[in-house]
Protein backbone atom coordinates (compact mmCIF):
# COMPACT_ATOMS: atom_id res chain seq x y z
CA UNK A 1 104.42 -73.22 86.99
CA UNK A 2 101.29 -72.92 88.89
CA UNK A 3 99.32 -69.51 88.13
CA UNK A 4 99.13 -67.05 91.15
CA UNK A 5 95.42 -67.61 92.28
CA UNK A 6 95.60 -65.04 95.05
CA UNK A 7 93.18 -62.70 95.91
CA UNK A 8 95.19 -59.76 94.73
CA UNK A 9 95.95 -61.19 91.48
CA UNK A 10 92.07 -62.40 90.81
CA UNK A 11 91.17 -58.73 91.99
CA UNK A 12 94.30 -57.19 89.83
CA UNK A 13 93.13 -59.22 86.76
CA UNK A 14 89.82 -58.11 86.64
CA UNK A 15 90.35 -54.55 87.44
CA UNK A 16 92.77 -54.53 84.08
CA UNK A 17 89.72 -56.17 81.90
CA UNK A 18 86.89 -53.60 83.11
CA UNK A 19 89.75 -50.54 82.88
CA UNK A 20 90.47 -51.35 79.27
CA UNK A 21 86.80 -51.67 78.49
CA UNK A 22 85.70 -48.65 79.60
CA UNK A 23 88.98 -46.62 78.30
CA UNK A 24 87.84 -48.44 74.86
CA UNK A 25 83.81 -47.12 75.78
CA UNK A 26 85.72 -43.56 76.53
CA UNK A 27 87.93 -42.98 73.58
CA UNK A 28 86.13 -44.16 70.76
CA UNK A 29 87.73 -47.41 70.34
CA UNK A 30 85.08 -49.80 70.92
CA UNK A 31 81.98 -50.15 68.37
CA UNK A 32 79.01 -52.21 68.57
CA UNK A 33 79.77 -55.23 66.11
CA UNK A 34 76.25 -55.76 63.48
CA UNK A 35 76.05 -59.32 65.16
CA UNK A 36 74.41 -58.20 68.54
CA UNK A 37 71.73 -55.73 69.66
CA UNK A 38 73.02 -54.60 72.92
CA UNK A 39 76.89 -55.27 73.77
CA UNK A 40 79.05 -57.11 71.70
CA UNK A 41 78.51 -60.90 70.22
CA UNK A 42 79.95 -62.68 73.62
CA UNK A 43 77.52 -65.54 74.36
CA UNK A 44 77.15 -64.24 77.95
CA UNK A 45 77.15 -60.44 77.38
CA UNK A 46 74.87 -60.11 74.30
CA UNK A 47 71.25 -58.83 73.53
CA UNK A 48 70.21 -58.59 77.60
CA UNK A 49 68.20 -55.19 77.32
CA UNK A 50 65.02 -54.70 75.60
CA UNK A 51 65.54 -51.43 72.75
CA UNK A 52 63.25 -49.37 75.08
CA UNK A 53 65.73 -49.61 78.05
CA UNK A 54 68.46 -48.78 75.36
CA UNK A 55 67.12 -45.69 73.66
CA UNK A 56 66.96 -44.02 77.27
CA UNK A 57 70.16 -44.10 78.37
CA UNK A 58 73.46 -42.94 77.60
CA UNK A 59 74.89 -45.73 74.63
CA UNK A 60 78.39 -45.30 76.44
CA UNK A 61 76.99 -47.09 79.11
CA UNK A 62 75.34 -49.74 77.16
CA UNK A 63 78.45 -49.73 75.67
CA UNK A 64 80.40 -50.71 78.76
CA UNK A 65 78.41 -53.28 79.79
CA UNK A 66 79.67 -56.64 80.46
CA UNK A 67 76.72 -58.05 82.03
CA UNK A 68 75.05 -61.87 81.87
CA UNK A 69 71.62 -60.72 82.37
CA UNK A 70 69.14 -57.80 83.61
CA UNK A 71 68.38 -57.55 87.53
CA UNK A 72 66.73 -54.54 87.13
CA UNK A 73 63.76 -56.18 84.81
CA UNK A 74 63.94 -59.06 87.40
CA UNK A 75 64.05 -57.25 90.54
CA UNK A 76 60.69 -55.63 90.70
CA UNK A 77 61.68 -52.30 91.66
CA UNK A 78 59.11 -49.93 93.01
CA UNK A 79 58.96 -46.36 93.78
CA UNK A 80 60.93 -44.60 96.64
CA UNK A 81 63.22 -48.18 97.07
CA UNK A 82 66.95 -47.32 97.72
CA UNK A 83 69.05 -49.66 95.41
CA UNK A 84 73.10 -50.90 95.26
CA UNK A 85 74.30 -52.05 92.19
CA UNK A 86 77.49 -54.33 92.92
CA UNK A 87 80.20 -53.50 90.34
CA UNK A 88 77.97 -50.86 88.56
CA UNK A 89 81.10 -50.75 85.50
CA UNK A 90 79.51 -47.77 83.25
CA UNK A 91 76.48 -47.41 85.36
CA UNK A 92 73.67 -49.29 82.88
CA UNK A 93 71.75 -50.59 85.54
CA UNK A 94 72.18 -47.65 88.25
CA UNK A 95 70.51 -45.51 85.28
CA UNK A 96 67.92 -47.86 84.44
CA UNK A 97 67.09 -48.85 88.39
CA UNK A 98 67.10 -45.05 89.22
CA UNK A 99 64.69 -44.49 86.57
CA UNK A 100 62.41 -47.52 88.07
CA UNK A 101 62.58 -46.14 91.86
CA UNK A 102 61.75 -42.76 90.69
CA UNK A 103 62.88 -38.86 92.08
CA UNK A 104 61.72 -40.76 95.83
CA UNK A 105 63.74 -43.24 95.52
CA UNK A 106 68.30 -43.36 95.16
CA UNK A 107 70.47 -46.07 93.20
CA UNK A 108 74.10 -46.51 94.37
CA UNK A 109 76.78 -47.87 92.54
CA UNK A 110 79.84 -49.38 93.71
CA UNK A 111 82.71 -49.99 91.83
CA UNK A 112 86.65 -50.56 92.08
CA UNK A 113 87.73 -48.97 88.85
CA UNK A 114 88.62 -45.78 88.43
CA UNK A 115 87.89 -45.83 84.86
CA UNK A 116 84.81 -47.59 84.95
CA UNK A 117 83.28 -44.88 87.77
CA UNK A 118 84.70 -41.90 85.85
CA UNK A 119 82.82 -43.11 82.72
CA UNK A 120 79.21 -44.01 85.17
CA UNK A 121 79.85 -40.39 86.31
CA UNK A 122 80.03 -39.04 82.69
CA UNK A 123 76.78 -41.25 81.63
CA UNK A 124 75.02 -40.06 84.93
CA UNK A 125 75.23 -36.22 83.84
CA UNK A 126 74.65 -36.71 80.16
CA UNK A 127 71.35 -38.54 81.79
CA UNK A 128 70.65 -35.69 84.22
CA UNK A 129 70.24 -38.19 87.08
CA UNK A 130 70.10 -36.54 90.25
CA UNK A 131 69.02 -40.06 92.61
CA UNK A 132 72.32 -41.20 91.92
CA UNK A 133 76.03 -41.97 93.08
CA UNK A 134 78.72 -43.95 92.24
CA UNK A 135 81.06 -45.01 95.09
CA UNK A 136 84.87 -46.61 94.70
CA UNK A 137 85.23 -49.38 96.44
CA UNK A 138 85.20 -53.22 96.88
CA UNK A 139 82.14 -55.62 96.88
CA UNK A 140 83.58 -57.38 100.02
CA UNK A 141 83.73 -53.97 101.83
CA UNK A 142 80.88 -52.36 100.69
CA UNK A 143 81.13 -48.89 101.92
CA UNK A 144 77.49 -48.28 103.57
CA UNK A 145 76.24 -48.46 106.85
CA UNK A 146 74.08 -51.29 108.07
CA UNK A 147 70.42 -51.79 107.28
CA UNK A 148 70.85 -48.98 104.48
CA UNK A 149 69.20 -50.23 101.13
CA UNK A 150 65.63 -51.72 100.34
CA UNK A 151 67.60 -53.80 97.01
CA UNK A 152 71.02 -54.99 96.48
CA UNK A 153 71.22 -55.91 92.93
CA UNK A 154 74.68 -56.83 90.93
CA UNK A 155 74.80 -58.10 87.15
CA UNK A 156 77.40 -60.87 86.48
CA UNK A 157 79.97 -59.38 89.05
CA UNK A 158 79.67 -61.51 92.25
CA UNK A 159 81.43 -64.86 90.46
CA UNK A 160 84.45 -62.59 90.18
CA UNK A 161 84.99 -62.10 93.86
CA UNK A 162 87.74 -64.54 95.18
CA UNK A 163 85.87 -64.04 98.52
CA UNK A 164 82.04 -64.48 97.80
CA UNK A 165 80.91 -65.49 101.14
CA UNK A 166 82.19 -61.98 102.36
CA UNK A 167 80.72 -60.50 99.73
CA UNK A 168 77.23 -62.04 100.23
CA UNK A 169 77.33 -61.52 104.03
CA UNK A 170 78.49 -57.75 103.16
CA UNK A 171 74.88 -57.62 100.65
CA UNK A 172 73.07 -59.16 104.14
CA UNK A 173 74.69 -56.08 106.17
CA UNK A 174 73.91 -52.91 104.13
CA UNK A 175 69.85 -54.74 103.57
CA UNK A 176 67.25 -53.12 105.65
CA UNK A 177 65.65 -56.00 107.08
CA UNK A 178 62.67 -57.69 104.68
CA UNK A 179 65.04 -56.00 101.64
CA UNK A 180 66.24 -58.12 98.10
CA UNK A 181 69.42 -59.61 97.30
CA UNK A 182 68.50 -59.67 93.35
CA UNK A 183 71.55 -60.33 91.39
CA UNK A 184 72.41 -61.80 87.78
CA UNK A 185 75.46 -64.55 88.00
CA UNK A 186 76.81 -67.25 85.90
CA UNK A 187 76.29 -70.12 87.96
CA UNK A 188 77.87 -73.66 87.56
CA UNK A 189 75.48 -76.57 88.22
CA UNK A 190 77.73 -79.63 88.69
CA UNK A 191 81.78 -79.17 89.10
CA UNK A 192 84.53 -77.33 86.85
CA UNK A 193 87.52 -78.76 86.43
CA UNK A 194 90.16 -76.78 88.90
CA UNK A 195 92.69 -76.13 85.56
CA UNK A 196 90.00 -74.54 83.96
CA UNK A 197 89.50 -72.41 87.45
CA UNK A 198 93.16 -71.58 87.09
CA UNK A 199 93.03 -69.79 84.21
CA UNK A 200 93.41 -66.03 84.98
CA UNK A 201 91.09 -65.64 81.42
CA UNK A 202 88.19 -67.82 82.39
CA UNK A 203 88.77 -65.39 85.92
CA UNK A 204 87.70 -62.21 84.02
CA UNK A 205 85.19 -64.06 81.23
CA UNK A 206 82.85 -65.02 84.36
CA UNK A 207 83.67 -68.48 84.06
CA UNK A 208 85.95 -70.04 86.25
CA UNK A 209 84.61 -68.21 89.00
CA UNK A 210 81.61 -69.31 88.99
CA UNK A 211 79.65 -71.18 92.24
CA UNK A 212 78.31 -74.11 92.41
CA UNK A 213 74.72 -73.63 92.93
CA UNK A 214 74.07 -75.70 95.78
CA UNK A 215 77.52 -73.78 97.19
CA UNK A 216 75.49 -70.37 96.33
CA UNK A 217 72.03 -71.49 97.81
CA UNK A 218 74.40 -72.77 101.10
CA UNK A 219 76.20 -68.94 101.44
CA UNK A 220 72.85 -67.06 101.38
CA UNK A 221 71.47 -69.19 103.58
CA UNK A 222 74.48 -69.24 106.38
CA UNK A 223 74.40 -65.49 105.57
CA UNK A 224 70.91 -65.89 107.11
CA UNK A 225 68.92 -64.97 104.08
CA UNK A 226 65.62 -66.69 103.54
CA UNK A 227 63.32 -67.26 100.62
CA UNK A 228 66.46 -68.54 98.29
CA UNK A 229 65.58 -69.20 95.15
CA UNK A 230 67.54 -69.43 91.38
CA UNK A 231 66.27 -69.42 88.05
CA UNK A 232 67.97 -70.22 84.84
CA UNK A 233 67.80 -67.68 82.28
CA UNK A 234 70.62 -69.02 79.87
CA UNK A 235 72.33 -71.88 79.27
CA UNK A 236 76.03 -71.68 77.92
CA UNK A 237 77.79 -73.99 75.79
CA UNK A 238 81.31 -73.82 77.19
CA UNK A 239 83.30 -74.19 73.64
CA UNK A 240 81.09 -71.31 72.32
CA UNK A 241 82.27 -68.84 75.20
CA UNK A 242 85.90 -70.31 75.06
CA UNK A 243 85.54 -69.40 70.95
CA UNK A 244 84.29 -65.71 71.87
CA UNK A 245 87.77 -65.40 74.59
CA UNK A 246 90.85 -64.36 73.38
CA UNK A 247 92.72 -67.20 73.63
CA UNK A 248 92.14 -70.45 73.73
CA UNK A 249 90.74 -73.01 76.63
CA UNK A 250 91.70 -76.71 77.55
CA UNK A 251 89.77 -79.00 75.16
CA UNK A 252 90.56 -81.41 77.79
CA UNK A 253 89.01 -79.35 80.66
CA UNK A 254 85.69 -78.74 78.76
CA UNK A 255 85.72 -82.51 77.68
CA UNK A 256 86.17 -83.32 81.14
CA UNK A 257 83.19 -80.58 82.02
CA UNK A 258 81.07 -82.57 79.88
CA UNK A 259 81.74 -85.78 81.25
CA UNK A 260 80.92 -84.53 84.74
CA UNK A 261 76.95 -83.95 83.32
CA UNK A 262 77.35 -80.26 84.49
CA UNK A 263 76.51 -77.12 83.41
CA UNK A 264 77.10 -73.52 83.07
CA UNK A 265 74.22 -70.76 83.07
CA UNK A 266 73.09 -67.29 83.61
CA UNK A 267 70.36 -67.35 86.61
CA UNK A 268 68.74 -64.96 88.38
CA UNK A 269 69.08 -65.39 92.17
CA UNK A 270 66.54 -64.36 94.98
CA UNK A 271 66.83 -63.69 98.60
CA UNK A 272 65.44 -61.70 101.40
CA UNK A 273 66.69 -60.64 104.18
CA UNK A 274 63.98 -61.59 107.41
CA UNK A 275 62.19 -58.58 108.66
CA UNK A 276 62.48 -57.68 112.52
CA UNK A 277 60.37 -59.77 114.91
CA UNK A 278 57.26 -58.18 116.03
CA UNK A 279 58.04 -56.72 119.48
CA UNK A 280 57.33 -59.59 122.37
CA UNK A 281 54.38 -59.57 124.53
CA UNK A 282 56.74 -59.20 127.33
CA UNK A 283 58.45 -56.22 126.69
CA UNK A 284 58.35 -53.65 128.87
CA UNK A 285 56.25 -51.56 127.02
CA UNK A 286 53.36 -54.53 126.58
CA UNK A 287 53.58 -56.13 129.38
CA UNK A 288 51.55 -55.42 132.84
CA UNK A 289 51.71 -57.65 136.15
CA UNK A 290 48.21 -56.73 136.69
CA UNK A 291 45.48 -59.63 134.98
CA UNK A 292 43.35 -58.54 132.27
């Protein structure tokens, strides 16, 4: 029988993996294994942040992290920006971006998980962070008015949306106009075979769900962000993430993966929303009937 693929289920699935995380983060249950620096020894989720960005924040949070990369050393945050972190989980990179933007600047995260926010919340005090908050909600209804944030940023989050066009036209909402889509996905550059889609597993281990990247350039873009561009920052060999999930993956479906000459990597993607036009020469305001 056919797995249920629905929306609620994908969303449902997920929500289950980041809850039992951070309840593992929370009560002592989960350790950093002597394989990896940062995380744990997941071929997607290990050694992303540098020790300096560890040692200042909370090592719950780094703890909780099931990232693929690190927008916030890609993102080029300045002083006084206002940042979103998409699926901020236990808050590493709403810590780490509100120490970038300064006490001028405010980093948001957004988050569906009760769990995961009360944990961000707990990390956020222990850091004294006062530019800070941590909303409860989806990525596909991101609760912020238009035009509200200089940076949206999200760290391996988006490819777990059933719905990613909403979600990226939701990112082009809440932008002030010139602001940064800057996020951290695994990407898929050629096709994955739909059975391994179908597995609720590959759902939650970033896999199946990830875009194509000519599908991912083509939603920005009809989003009407400009200046699209992706870069690889890791490479993935599929049998060594299907070795690292717990339980196993269709040899079949990676053989077939293979075959198709595709790929599956981390990248950093890059967009910007177009500033307002310059006011016409025929407004009211700059316009005269009478020759100059």
């Amino acid at each position: 029988m056919a797995l249920d693929q629905s929306p609620e289920t994908i969303r449902d699935s997920v929500r289950a993996k980041y809850a039992d995380r951070a309840r593992r983060v929370t009560e002592g249950g989960y350790a950093e294994t002597s394989c990896c620096s940062s995380t744990d020894c997941s071929p997607i989720t290990s050694d992303l942040y540098g020790a300096d960005e560890v040692a200042v924040i909370p090592q719950d949070a780094v703890k909780a992290s099931l990232g693929c990369g690190n927008p916030t050393a890609l993102a080029e945050l300045s002083e006084g920006e206002t940042v979103l972190d998409l699926g901020s989980g236990g808050g590493i990179d709403v810590l780490l971006s509100a120490r970038r933007v300064g006490p001028t600047g405010f980093a948001y995260g957004l988050d569906m998980t009760d769990e995961m926010l009360a944990l961000a919340r707990k990390n956020a005090a222990e850091q004294h962070a006062t530019n800070v908050e941590f909303l409860k909600g989806h990525i596909e209804e991101i609760p912020l008015p238009d035009n509200r944030v200089d940076v949206v940023i999200s760290n391996c989050v988006i490819n777990l949306s059933a719905d990613k066009g909403r979600v990226i036209r939701e990112t082009f909402r809440v932008l002030k106009p010139g602001g940064r889509f800057a996020v951290s996905d695994v990407v898929a550059q050629g096709a994955i075979p739909s059975d391994l889609r179908a597995d609720m597993e590959a759902w939650v281990g970033c896999v199946a769900g990830a875009l194509e990247e000519g599908e991912y350039r083509q939603l920005l873009a009809e989003a009407g962000f400009g200046d699209v561009d992706l870069e690889v920052t890791r490479v993935y060999d599929p049998r060594q993430i299907a070795a690292s999930a717990s339980r196993e993956w269709d040899d079949s479906a990676l053989a077939r993966f293979d075959a198709s000459g595709g790929r599956l990597v981390s990248a950093f993607v890059r967009a910007r929303k177009p500033a307002e036009p310059a006011a016409s020469c025929c407004a009211p305001t700059c316009c005269s009937d009478t020759p100059r």
